[in-house]
N, C-alpha and C. Protein backbone atom coordinates (compact mmCIF):
# COMPACT_ATOMS: atom_id res chain seq x y z
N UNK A 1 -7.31 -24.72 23.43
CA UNK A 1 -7.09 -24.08 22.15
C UNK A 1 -8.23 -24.46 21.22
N UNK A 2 -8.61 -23.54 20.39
CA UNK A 2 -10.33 -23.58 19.70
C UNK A 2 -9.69 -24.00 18.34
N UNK A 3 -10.19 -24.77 17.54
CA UNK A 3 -10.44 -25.47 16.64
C UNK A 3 -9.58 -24.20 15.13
N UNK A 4 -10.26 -23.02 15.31
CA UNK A 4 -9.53 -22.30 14.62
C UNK A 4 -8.58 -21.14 14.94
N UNK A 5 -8.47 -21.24 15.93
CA UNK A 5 -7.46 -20.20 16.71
C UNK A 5 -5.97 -19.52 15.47
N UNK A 6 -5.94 -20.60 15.20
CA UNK A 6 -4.31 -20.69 13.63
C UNK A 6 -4.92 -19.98 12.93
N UNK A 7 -6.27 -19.44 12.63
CA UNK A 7 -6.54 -18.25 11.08
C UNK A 7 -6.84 -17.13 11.66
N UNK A 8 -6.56 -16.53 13.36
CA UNK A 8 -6.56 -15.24 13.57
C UNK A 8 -4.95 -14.76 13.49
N UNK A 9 -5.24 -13.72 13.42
CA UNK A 9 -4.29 -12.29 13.95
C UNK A 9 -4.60 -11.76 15.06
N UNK A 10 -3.48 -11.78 16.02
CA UNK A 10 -4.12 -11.09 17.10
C UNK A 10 -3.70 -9.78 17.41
N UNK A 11 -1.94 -10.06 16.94
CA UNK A 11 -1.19 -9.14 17.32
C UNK A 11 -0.21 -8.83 15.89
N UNK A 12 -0.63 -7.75 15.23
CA UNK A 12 0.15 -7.48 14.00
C UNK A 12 1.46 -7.25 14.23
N UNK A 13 2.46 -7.92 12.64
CA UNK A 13 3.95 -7.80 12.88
C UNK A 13 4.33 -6.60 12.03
N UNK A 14 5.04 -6.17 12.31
CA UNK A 14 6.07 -5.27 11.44
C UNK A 14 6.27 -5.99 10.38
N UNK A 15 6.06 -5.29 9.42
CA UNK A 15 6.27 -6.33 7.68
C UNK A 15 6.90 -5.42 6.71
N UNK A 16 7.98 -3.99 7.13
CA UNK A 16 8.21 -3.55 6.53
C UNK A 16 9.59 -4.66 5.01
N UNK A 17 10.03 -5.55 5.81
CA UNK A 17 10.76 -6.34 4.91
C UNK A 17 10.23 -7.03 4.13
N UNK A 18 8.58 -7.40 3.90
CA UNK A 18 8.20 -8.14 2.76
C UNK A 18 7.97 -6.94 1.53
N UNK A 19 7.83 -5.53 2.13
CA UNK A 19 7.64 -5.09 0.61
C UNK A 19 9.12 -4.70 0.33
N UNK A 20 9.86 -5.57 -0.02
CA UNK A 20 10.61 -5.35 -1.06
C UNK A 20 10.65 -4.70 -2.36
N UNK A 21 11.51 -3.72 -2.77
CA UNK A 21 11.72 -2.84 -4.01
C UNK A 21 10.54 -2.19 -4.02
N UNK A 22 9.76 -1.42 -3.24
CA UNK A 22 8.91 -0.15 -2.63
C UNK A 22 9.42 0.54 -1.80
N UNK A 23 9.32 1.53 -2.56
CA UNK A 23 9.64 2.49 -1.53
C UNK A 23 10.25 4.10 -1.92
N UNK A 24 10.47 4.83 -1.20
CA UNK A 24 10.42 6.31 -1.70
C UNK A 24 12.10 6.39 -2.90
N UNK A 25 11.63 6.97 -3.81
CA UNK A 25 12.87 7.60 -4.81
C UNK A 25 14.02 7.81 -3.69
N UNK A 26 14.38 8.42 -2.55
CA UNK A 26 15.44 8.75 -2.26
C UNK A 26 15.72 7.50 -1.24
N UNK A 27 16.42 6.48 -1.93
CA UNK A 27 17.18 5.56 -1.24
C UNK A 27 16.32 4.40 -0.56
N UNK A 28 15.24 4.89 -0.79
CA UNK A 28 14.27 3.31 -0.14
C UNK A 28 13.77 3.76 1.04
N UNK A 29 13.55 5.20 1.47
CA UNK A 29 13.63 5.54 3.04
C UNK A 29 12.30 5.43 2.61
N UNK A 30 11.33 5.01 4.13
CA UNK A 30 10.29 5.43 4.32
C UNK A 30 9.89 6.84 4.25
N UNK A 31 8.72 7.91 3.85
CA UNK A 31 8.87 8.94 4.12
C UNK A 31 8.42 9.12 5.79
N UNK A 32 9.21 10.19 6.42
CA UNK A 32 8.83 10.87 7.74
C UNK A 32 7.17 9.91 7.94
N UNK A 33 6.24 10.64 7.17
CA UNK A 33 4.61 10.94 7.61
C UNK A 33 4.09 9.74 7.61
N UNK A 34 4.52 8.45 7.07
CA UNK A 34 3.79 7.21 6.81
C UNK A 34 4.52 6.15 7.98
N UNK A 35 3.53 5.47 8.80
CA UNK A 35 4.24 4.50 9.65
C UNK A 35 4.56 3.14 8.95
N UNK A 36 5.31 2.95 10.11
CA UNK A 36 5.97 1.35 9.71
C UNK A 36 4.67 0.76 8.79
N UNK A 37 5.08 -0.74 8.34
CA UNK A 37 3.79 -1.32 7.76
C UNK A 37 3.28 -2.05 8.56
N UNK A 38 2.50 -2.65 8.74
CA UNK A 38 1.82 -3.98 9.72
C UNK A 38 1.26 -4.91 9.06
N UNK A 39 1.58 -6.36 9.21
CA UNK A 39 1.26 -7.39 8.76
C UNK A 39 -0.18 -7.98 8.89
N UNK A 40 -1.55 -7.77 8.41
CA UNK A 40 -3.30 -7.97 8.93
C UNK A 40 -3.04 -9.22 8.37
N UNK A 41 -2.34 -9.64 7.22
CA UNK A 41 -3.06 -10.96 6.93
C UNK A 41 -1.78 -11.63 6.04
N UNK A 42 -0.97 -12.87 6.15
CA UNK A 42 -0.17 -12.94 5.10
C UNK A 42 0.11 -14.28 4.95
N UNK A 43 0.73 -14.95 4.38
CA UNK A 43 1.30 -16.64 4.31
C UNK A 43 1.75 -17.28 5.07
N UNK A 44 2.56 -16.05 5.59
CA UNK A 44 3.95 -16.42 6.57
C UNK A 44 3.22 -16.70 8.04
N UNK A 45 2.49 -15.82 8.21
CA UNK A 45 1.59 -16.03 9.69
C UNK A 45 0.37 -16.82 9.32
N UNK A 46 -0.30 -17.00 8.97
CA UNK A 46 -1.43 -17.92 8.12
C UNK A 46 -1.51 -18.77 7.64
N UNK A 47 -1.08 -20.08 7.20
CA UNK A 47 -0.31 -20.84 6.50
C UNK A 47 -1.29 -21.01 5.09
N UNK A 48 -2.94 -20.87 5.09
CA UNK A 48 -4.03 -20.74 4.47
C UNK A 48 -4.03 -19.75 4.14
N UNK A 49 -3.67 -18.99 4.26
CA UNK A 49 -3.24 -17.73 3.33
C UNK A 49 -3.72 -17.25 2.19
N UNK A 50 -4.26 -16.89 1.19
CA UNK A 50 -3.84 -17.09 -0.34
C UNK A 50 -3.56 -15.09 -0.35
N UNK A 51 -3.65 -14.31 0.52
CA UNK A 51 -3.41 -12.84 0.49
C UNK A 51 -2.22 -12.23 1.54
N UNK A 52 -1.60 -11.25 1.00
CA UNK A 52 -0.77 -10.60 1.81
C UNK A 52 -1.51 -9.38 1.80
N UNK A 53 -1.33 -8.67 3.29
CA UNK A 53 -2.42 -7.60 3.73
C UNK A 53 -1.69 -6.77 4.38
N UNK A 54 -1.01 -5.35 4.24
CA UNK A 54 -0.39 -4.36 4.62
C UNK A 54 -1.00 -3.50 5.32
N UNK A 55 -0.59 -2.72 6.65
CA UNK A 55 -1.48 -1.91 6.69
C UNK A 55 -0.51 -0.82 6.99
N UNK A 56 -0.86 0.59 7.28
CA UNK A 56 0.32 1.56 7.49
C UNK A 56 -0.90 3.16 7.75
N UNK A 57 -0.30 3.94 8.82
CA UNK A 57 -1.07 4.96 8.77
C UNK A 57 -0.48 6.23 8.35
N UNK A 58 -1.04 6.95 7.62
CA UNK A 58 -0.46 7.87 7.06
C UNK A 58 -0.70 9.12 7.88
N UNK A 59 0.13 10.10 8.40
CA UNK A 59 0.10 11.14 9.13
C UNK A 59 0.56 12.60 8.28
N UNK A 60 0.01 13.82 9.25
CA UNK A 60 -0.42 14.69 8.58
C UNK A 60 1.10 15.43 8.00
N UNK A 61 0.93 15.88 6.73
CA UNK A 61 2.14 16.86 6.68
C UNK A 61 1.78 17.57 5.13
N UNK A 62 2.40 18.66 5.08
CA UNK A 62 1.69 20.07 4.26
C UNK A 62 2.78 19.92 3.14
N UNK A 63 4.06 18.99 3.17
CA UNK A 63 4.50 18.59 2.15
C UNK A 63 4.01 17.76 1.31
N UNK A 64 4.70 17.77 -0.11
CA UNK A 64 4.53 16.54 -1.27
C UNK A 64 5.21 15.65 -0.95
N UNK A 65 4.78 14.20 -0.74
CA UNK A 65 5.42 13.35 -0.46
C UNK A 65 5.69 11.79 -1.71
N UNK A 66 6.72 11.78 -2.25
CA UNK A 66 6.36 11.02 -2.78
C UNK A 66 7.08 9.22 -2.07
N UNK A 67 5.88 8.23 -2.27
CA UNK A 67 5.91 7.38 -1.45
C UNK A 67 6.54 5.94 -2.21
N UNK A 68 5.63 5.59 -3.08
CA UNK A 68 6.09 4.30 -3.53
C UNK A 68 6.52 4.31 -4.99
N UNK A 69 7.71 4.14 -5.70
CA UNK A 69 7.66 3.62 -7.01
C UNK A 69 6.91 3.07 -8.22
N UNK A 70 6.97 3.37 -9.60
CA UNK A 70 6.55 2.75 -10.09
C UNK A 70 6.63 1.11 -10.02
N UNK A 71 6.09 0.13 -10.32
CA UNK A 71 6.29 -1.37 -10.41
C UNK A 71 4.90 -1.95 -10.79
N UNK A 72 5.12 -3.37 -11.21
CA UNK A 72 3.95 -4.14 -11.39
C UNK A 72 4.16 -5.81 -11.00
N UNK A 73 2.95 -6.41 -10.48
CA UNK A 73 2.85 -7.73 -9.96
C UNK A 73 2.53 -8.75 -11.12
N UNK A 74 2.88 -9.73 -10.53
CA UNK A 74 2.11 -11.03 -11.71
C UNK A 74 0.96 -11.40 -11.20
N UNK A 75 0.10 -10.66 -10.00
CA UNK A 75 -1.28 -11.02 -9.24
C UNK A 75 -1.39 -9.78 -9.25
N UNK A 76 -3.24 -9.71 -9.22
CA UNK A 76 -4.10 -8.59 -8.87
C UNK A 76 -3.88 -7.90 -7.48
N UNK A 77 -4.05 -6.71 -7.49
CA UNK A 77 -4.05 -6.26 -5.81
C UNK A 77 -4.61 -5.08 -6.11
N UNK A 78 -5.18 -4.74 -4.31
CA UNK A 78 -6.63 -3.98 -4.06
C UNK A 78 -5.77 -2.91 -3.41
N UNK A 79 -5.61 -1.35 -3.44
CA UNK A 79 -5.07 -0.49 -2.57
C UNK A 79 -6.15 0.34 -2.32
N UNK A 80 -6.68 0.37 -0.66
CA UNK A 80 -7.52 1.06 -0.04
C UNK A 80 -7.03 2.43 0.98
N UNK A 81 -8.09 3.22 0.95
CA UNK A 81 -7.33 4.37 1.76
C UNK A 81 -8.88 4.99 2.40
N UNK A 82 -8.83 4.82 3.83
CA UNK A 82 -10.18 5.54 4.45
C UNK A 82 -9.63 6.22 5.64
N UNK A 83 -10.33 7.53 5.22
CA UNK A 83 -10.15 8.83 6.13
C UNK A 83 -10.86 8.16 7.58
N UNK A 84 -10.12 9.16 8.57
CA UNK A 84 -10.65 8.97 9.92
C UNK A 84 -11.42 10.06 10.85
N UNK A 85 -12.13 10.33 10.23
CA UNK A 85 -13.20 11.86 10.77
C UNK A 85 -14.71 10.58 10.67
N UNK A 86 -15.04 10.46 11.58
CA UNK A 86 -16.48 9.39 12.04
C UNK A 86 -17.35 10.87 11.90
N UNK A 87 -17.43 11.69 11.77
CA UNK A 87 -18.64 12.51 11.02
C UNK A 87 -18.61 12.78 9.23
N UNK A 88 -17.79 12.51 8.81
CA UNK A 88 -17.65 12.48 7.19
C UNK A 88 -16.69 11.37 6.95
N UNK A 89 -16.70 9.90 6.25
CA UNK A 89 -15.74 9.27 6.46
C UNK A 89 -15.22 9.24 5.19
N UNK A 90 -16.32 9.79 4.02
CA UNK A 90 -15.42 10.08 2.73
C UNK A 90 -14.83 10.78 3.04
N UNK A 91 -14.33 11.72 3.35
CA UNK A 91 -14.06 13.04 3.08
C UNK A 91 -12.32 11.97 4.14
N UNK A 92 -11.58 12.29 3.20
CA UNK A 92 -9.84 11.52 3.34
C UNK A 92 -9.35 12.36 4.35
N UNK A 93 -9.31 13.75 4.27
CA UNK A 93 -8.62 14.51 4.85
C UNK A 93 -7.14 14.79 4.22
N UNK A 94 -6.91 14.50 3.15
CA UNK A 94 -5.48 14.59 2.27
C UNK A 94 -5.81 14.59 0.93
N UNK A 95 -5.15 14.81 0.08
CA UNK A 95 -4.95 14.22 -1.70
C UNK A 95 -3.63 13.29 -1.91
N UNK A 96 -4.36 11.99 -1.94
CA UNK A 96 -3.23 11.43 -2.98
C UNK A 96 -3.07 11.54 -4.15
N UNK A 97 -2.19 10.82 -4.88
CA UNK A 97 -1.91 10.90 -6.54
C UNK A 97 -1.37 9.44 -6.81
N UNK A 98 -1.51 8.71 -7.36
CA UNK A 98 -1.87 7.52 -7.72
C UNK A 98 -1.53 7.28 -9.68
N UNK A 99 -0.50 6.80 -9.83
CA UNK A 99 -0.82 6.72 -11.97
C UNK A 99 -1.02 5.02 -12.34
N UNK A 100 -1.61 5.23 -13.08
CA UNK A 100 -2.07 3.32 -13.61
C UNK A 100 -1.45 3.60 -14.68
N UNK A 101 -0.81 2.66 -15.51
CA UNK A 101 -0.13 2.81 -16.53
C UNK A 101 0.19 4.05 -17.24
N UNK A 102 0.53 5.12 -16.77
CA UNK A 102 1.18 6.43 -16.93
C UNK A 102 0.00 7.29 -16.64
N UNK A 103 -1.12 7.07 -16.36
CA UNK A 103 -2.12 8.11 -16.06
C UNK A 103 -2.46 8.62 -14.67
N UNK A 104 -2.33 9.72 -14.46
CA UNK A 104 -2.27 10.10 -13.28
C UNK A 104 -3.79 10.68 -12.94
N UNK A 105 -3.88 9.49 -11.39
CA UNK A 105 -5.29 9.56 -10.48
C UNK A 105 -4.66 10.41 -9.45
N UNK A 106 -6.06 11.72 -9.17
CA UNK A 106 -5.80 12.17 -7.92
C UNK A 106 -7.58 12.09 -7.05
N UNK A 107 -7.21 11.62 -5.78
CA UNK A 107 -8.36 11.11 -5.25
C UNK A 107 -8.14 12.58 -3.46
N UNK A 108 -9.61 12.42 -3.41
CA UNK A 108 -9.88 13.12 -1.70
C UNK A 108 -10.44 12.81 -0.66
N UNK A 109 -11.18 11.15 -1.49
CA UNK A 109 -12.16 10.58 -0.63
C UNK A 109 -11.87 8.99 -0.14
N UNK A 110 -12.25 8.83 0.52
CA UNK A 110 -12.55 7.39 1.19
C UNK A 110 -12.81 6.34 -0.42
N UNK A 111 -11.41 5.29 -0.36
CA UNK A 111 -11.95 4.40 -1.11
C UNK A 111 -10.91 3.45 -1.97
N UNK A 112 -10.78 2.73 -3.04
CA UNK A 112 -10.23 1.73 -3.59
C UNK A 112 -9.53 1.57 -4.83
N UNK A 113 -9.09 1.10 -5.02
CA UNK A 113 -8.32 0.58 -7.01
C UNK A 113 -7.99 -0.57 -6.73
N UNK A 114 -8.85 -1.04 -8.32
CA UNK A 114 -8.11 -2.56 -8.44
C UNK A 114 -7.17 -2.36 -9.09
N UNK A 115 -5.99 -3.08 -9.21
CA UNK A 115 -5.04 -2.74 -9.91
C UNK A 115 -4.92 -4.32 -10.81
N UNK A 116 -5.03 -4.48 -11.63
CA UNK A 116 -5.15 -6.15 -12.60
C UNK A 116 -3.48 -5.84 -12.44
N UNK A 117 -3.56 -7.90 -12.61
CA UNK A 117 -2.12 -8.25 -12.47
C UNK A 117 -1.45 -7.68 -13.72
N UNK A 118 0.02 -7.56 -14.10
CA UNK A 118 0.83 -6.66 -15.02
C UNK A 118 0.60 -5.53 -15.03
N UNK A 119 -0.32 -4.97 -14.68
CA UNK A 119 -0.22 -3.40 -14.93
C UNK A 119 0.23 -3.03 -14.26
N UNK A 120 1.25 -1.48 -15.08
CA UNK A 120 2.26 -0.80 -13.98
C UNK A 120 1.56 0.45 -13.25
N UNK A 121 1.81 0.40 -12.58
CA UNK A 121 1.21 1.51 -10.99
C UNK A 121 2.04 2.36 -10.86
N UNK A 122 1.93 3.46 -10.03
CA UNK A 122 2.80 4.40 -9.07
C UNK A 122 3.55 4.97 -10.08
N UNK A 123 4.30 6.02 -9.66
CA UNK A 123 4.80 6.28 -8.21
C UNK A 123 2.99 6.64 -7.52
N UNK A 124 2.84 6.87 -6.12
CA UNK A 124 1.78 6.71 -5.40
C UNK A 124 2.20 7.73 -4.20
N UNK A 125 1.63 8.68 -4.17
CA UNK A 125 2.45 10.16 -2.67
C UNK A 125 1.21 10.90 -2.58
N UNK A 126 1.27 11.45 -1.81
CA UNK A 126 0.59 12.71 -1.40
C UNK A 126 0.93 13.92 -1.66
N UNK A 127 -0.10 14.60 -2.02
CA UNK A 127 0.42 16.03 -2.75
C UNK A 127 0.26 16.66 -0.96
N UNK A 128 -0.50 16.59 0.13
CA UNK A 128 -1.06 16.94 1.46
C UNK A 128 -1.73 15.74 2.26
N UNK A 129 -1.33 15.78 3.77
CA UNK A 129 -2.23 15.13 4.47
C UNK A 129 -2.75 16.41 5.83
N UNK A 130 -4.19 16.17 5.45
CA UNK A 130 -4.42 17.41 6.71
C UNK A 130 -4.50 16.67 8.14
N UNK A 131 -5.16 15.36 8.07
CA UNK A 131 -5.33 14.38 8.81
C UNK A 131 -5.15 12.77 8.51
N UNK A 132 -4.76 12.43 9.88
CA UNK A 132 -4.83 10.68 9.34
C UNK A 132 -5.42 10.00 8.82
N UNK A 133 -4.94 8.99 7.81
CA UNK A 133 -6.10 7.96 7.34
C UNK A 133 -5.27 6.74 7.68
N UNK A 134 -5.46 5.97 7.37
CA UNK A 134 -5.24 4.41 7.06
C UNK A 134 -4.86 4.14 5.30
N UNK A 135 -4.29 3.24 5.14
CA UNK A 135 -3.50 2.98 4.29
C UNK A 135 -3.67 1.44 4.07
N UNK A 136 -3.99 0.41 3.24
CA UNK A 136 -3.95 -0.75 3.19
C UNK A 136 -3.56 -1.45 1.58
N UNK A 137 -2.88 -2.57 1.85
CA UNK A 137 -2.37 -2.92 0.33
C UNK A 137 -2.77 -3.98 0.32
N UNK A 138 -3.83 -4.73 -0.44
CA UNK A 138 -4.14 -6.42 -0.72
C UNK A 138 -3.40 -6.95 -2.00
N UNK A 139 -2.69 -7.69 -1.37
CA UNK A 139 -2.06 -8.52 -2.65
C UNK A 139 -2.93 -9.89 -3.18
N UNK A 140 -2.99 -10.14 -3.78
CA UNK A 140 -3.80 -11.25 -4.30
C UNK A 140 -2.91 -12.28 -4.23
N UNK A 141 -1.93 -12.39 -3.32
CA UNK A 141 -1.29 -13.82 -3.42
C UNK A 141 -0.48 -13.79 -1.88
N UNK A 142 0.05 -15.08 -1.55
CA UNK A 142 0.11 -15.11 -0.42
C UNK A 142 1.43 -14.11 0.59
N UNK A 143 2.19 -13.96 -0.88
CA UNK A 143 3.42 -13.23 -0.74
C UNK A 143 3.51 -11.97 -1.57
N UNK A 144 4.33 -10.72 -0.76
CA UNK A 144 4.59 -9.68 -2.18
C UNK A 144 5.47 -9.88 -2.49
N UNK A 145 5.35 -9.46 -3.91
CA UNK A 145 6.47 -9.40 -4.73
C UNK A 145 6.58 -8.59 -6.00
N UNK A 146 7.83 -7.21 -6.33
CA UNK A 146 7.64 -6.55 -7.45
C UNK A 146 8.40 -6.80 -8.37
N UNK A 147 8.32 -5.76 -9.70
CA UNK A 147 9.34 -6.08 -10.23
C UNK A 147 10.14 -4.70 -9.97
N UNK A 148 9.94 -3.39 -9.57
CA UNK A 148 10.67 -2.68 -8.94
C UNK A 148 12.19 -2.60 -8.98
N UNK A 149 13.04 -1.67 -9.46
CA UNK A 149 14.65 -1.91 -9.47
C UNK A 149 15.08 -3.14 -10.50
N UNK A 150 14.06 -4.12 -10.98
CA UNK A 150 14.98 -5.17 -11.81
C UNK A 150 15.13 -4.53 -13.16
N UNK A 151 16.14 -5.08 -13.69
CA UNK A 151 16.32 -3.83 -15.07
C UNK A 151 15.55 -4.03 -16.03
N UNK A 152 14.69 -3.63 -17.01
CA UNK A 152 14.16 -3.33 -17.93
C UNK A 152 14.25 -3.37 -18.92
N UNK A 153 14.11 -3.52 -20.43
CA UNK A 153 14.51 -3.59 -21.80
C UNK A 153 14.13 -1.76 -21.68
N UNK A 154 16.02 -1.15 -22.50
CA UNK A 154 15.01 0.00 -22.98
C UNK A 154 14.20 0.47 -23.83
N UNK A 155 13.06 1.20 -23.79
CA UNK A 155 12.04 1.42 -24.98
C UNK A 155 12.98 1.95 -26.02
N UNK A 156 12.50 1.66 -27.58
CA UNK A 156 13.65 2.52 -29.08
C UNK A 156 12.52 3.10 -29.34
């Protein structure tokens, strides 16, 4: 056994239970088009850790999908999305829609958002996927965690 063998991944886990309070408006279901999540990098498998690393592939469908809830973290996190056509790799092959504190991003290409800790995000869906991409969520800490579903003060 090699000296650092303990900071690979070899074989990703199913991690749909760490994202807690994500997940689609109707009941928490995954939608159809998006796979399970997979665990690239996290605390729990890592013990050196300081990131939780999601990964999930998104598959094609001509519906609107909407995917994740609004919510916000007490850590920064990175959400990446790169198309899979190796002759154009910007080019996504879908439109997502994406809102940062009520403003709504719509993207087509290969690429990133930082999202700073407290700020509220999402909901996060696809208006179309023509083709697969990849899907990845960096949390800036070793665990996720939202505030998602906890109740709220209401605005007067």
């Amino acid at each position: 056994m090699g000296k650092y063998d303990h900071l690979f991944i070899e074989h990703m886990l199913e991690c749909g239970d760490d994202l807690v309070n994500e997940g689609a408006a109707a009941g928490g279901e995954r939608p159809a088009n998006i796979s399970s999540p997979f665990g690239l990098m996290r605390g729990i498998d890592v013990d050196l850790s300081k990131v939780h690393m999601a990964f999930s592939w998104i598959n094609p469908t001509s519906e609107k999908v909407h995917w994740v809830n609004d919510h916000e973290h007490t850590y920064d996190e990175v959400l990446m999305w790169m198309g899979s056509d190796p002759a154009n790799l910007h080019d996504l092959g879908a439109e997502l829609y994406l809102d940062i504190d009520g403003e709504r991003h719509t993207v087509t290409t290969t690429g990133a958002v930082w999202i700073p800790a407290g700020t509220r995000h999402c909901p996060l869906g696809f208006n179309y996927v023509n083709r697969p991409f990849t899907f990845i969520a960096l949390s800036l800490n070793p665990e996720y965690a939202s505030d998602e579903n906890v109740p709220r003060p209401a605005h007067s």
